[in-house]
Protein backbone atom coordinates (compact mmCIF):
# COMPACT_ATOMS: atom_id res chain seq x y z
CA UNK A 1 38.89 129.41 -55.50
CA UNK A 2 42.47 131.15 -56.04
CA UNK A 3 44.58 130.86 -52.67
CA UNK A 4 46.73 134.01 -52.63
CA UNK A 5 49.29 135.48 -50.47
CA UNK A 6 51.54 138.38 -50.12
CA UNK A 7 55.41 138.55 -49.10
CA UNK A 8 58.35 140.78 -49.45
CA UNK A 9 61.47 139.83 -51.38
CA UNK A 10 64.62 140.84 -50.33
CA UNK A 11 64.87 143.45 -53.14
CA UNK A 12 62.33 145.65 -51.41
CA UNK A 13 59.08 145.60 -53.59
CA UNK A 14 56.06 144.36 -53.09
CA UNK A 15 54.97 141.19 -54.49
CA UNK A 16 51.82 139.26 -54.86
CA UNK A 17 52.08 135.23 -55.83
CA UNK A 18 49.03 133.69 -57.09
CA UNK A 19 48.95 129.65 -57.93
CA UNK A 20 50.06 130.66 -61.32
CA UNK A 21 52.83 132.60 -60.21
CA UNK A 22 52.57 135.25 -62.97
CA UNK A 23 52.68 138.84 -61.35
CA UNK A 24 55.74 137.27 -59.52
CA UNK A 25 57.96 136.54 -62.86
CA UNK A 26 56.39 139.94 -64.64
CA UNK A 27 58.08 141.64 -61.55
CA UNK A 28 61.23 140.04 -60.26
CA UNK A 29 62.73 139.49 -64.06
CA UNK A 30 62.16 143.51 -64.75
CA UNK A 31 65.00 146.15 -63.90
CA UNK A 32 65.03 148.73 -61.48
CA UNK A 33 63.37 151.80 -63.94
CA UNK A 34 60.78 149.77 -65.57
CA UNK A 35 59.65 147.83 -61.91
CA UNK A 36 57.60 151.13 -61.20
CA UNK A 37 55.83 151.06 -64.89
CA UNK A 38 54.78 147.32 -64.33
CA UNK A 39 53.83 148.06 -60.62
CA UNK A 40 50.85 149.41 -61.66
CA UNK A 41 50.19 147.40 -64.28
CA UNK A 42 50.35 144.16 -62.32
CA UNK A 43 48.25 145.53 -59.09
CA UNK A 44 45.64 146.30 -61.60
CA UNK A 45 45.94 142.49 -62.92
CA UNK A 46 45.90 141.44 -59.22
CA UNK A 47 43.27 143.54 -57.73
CA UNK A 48 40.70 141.98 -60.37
CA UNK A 49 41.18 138.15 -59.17
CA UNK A 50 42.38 139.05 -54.95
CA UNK A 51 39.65 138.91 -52.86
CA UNK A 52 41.05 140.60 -49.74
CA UNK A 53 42.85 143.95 -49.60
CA UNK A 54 46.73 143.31 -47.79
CA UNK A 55 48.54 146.62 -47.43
CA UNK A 56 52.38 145.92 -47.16
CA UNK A 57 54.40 148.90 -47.42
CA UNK A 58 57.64 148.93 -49.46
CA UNK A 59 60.48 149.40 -47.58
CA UNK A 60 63.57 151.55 -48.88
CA UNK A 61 66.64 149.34 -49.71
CA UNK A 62 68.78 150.19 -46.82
CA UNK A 63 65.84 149.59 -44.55
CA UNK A 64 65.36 145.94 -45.54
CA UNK A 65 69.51 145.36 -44.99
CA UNK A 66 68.84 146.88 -41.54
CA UNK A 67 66.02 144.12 -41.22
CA UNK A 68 68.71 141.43 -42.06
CA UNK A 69 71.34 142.48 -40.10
CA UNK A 70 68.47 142.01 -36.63
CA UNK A 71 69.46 138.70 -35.11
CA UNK A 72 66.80 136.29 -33.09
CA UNK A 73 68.63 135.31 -30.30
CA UNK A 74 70.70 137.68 -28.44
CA UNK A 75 72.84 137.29 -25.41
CA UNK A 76 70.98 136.86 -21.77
CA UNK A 77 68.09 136.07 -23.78
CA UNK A 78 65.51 133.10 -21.96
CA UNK A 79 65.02 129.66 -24.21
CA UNK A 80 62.85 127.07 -23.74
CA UNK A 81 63.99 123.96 -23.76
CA UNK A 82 61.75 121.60 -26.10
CA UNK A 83 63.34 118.39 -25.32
CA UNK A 84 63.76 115.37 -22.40
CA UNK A 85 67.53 116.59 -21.34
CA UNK A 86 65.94 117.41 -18.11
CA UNK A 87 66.21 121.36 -18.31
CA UNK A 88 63.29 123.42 -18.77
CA UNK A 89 64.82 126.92 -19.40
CA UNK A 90 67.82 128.03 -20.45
CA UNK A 91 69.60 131.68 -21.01
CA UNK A 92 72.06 132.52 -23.61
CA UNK A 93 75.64 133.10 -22.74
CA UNK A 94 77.20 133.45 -26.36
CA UNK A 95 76.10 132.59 -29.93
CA UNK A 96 78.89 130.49 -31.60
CA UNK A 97 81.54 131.13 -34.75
CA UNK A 98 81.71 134.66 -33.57
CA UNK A 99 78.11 136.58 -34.14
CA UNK A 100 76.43 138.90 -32.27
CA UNK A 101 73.60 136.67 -32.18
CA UNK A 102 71.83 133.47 -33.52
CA UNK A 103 69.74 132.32 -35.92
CA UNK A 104 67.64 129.65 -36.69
CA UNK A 105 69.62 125.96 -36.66
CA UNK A 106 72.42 127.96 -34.90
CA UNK A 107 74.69 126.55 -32.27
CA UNK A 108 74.69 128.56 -29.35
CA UNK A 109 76.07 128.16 -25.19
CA UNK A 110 73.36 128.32 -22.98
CA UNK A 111 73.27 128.27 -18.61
CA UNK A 112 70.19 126.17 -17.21
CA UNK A 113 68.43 128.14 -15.20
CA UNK A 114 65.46 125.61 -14.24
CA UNK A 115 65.50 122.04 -14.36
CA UNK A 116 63.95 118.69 -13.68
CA UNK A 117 64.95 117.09 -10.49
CA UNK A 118 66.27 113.67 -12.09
CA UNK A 119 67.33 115.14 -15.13
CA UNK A 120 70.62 114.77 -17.46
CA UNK A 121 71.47 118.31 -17.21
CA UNK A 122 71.56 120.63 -13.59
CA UNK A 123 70.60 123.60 -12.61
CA UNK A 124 73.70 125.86 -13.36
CA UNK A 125 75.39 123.66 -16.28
CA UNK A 126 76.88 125.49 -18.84
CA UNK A 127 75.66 123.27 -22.29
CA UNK A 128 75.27 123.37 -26.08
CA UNK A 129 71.64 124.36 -27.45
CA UNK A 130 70.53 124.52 -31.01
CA UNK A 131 67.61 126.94 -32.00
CA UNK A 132 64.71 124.85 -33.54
CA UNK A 133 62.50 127.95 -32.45
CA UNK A 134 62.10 131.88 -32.99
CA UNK A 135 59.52 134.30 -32.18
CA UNK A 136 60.74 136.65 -34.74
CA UNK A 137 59.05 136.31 -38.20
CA UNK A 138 62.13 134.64 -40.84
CA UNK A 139 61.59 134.63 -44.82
CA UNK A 140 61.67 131.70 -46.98
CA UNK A 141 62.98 131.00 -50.49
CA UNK A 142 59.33 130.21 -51.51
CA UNK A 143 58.13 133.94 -50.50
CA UNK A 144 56.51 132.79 -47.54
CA UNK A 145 57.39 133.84 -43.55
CA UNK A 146 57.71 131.68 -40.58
CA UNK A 147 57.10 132.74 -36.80
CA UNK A 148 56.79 130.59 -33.94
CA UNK A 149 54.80 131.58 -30.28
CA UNK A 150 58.37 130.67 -28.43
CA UNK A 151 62.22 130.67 -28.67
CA UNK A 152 63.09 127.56 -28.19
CA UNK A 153 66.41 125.06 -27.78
CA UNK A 154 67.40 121.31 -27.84
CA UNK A 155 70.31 120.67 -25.68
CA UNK A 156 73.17 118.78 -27.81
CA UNK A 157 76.88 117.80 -26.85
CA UNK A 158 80.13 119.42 -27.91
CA UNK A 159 79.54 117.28 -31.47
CA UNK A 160 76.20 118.77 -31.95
CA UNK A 161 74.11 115.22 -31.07
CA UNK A 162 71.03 116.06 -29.21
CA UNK A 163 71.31 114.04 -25.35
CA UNK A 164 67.40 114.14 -24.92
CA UNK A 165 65.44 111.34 -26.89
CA UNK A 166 62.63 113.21 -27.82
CA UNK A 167 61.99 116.68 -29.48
CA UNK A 168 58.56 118.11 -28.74
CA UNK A 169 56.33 120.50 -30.91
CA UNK A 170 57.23 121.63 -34.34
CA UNK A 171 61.16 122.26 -35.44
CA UNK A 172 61.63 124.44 -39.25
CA UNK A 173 62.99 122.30 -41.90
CA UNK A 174 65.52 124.85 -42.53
CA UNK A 175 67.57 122.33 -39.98
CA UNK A 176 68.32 120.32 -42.49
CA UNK A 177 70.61 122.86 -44.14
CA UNK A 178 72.24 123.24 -40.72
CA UNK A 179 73.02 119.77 -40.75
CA UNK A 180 71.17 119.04 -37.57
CA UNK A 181 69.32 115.91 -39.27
CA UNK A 182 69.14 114.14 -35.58
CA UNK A 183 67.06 116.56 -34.51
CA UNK A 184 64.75 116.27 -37.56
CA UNK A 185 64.44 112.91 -36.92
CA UNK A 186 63.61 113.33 -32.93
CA UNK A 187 60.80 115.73 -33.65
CA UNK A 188 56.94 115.34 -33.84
CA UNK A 189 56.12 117.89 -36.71
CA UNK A 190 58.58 119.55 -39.09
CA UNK A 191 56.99 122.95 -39.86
């Protein structure tokens, strides 16, 4: 039984990785003239051992920087809030360090717009949020994608330390890059 997948790398061809890993070497080591010579050649390898037919077309090269440049969280857009701070929903004011918008394990200021009666945070509180959660499919560096059913935040302070206790459902471990290693530690699955 050969698990196999298929993903897009940021150089805008199509690639299939097998547990071997050889069609993706053959095709990410070979320049741009050649790629379309060995395209065929590898499909031909990989339609003889793939079991199930996944049609991904290629996207032109200014196409896939257009993909890049979308962001995941704009402003006025509703979070969840996935933590015991005492708000339940939050709304985007601003993404921090000056972009248009935020991005997974980024730091952004948030209004609560519901909350828990006895809670840490009001109704109306301008606060911190990181985003452990998007609803918008991300790459990996292993090939593979990431999308979550929610966007979701965990209130923090002005020095980025969560003020809930807990962390529910799963956070990306791309956090750790961020820094955001309290969070990590908080949370009941690391996806």
């Amino acid at each position: 039984m050969s698990a196999s997948f298929t993903s897009k790398w940021s150089i805008g061809m199509e690639v299939h990785c097998f547990r071997a890993g050889t069609s993706c070497a053959i095709l990410h080591k070979v320049p741009g003239q050649s790629r379309s010579l060995l395209g065929s050649l590898s499909n031909n390898l990989l339609g003889a051992v793939k079991t199930t037919h996944e049609v991904i077309p290629r996207l032109h090269y200014n196409s896939i920087f257009s993909q890049q440049q979308r962001t995941f969280i704009q402003m006025r857009t509703n979070l969840k809030v996935v933590d015991n701070s005492g708000a339940k929903r939050v709304m985007c004011i601003q993404a921090l360090k000056g972009r248009r918008g935020a991005r997974l394990g980024d730091t952004i200021i948030a209004s609560v717009k519901e909350a828990q009666p006895r809670g840490k945070v009001k109704k109306g509180e301008v606060v911190y949020g990181v985003v452990v959660r998007a609803a918008m499919q991300r790459g990996r560096c292993d090939g593979s994608e990431i999308k979550f059913d929610d966007n979701a935040v965990v209130i923090v302070n002005k020095q980025g330390e969560p003020i809930g206790t807990r962390v529910f459902g799963p956070v990306p471990h791309e956090l750790r890059k961020k820094k955001h290693l309290k969070i990590l530690t908080l949370a009941e699955h690391i996806a």
